[in-house]
Protein backbone atom coordinates (compact mmCIF):
# COMPACT_ATOMS: atom_id res chain seq x y z
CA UNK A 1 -3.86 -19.12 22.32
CA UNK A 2 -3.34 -20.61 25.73
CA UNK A 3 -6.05 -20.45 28.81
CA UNK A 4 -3.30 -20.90 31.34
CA UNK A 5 -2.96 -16.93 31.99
CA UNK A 6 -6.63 -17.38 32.92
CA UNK A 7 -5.96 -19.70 35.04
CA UNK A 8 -3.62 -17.87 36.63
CA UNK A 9 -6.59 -15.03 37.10
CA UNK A 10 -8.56 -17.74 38.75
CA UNK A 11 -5.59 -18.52 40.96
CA UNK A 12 -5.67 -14.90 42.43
CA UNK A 13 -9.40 -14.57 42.13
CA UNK A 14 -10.02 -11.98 39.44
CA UNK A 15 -11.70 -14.36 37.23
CA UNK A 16 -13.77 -17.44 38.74
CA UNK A 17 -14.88 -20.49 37.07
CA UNK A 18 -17.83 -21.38 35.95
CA UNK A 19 -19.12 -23.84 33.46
CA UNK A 20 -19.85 -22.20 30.13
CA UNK A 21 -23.92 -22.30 29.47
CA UNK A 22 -25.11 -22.19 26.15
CA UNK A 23 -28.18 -20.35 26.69
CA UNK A 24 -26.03 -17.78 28.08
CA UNK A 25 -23.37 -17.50 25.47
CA UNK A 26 -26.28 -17.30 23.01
CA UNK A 27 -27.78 -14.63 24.73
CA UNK A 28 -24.90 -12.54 25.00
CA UNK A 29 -24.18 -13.20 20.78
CA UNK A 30 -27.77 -11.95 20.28
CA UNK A 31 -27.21 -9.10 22.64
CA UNK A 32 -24.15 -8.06 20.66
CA UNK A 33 -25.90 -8.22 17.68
CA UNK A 34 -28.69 -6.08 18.01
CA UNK A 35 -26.66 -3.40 19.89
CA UNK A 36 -23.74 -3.71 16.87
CA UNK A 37 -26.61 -3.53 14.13
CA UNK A 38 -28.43 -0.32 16.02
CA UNK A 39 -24.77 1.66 17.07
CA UNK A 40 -24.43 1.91 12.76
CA UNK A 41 -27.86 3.49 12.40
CA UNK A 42 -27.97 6.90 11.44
CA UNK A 43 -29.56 9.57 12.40
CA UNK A 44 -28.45 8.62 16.55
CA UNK A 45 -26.20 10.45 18.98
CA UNK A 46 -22.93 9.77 18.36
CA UNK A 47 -22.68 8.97 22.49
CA UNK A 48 -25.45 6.73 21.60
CA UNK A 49 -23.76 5.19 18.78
CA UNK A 50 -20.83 4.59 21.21
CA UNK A 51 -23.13 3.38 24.20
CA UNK A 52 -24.56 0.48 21.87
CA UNK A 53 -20.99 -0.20 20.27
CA UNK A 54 -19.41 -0.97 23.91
CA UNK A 55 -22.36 -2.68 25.30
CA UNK A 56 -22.15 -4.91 22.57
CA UNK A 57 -18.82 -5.35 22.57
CA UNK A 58 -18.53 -6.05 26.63
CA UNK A 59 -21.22 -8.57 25.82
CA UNK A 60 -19.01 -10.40 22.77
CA UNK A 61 -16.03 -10.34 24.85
CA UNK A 62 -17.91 -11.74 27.89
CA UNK A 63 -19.18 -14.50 25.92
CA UNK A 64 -15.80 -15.36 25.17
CA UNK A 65 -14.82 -15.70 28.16
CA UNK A 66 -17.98 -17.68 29.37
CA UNK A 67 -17.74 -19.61 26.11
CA UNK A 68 -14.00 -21.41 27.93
CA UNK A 69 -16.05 -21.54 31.59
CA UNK A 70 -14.66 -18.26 33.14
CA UNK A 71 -16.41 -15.25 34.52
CA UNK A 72 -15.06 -12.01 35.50
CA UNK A 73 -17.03 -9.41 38.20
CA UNK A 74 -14.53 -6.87 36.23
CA UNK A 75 -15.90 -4.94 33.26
CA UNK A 76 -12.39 -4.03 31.59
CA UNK A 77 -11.23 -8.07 32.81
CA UNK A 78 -13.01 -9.37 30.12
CA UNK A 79 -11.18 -7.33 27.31
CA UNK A 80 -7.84 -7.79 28.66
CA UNK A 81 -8.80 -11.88 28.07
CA UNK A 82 -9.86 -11.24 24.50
CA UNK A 83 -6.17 -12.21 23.68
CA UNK A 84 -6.26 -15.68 25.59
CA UNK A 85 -9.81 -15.92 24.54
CA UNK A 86 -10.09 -15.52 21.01
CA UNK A 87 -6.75 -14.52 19.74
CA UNK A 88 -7.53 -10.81 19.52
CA UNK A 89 -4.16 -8.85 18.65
CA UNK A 90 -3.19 -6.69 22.19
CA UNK A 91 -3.80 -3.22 19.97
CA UNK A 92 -7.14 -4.07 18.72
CA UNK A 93 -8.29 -4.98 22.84
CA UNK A 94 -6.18 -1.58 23.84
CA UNK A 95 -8.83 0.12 21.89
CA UNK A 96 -11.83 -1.82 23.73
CA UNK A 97 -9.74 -0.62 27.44
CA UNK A 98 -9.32 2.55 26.34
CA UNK A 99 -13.38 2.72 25.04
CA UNK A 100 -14.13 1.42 28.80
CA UNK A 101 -11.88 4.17 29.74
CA UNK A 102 -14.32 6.87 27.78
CA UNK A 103 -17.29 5.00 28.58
CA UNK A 104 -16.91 5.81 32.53
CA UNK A 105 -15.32 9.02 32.13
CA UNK A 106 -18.89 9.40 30.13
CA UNK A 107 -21.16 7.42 32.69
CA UNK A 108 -19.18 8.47 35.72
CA UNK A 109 -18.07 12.05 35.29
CA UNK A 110 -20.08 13.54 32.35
CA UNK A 111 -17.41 13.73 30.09
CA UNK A 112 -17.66 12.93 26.39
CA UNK A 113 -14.97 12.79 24.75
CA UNK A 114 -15.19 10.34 21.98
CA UNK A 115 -14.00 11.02 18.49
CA UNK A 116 -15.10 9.66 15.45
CA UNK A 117 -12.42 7.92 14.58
CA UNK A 118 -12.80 5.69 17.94
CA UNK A 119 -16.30 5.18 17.48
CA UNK A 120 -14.92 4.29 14.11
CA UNK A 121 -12.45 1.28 15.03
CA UNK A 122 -14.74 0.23 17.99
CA UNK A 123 -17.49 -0.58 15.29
CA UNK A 124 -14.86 -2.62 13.19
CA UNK A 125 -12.98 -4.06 15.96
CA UNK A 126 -17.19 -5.29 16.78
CA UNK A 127 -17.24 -6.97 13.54
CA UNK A 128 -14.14 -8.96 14.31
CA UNK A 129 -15.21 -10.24 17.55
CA UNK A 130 -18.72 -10.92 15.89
CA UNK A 131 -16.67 -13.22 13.75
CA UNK A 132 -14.88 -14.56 15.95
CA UNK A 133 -17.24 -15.10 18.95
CA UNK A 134 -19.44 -16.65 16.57
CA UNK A 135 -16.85 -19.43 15.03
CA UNK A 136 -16.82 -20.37 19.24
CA UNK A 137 -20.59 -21.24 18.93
CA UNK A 138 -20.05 -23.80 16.28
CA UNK A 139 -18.08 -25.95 18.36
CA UNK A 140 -20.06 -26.94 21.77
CA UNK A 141 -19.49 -25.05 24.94
């Protein structure tokens, strides 16, 4: 895993720097949390099972990034880093870009068109970066 491809986002301003806060990055783990433990319940929507997956997995990617002092003003930016950030195989943060795709064809145009078997590997995919956002935290920001 190398961080120079992020800084060569700062270098044409799609990703700034900022110096990681821990209060932030363990607000953001929390955040994930809940929203990864409530997306599993039954009995909800599945577009509400989806809503709560991505939020919480825009919020584990984003402390990632924060995590190595960057921040992105670009929703999908921070899942395209999850390979620089964490090590996250390209195909596993393909399916987080294509969620953010469905998420604002859902928010923006009022088309839902998830499938189960999305929802499916965003939830596992969730686990993963659970894991692996939370190995980050045991080492200081």
């Amino acid at each position: 895993m190398t961080l120079d491809n992020l800084d060569n986002l700062v270098r044409i301003k799609q990703l700034k720097t900022e110096p990681a806060d821990q209060a932030e990055f363990d607000g953001l783990l929390s955040l994930a949390k809940r929203r990864l433990k409530d997306s599993q319940l039954d009995g909800l929507s599945e577009d509400g099972r989806f809503s709560l997956a991505y939020s919480a997995a825009h919020a584990l990617a984003l402390a990632a990034l924060r995590w190595h002092g960057y921040r992105s003003d670009n929703r999908y930016l921070v899942f395209q880093c999850l390979q620089h950030t964490l090590g996250l195989e390209n195909a596993k943060w393909r399916v987080l870009d294509k969620c953010h795709k469905q998420r604002n064809l859902a928010e923006y145009e009022g088309r839902f068109e998830i499938t189960p078997q999305l929802l499916k590997e965003l939830i596992e995919i969730n686990k993963e970066l659970l894991s692996l956002v939370e190995a980050l935290g045991l080492t200081a920001c």
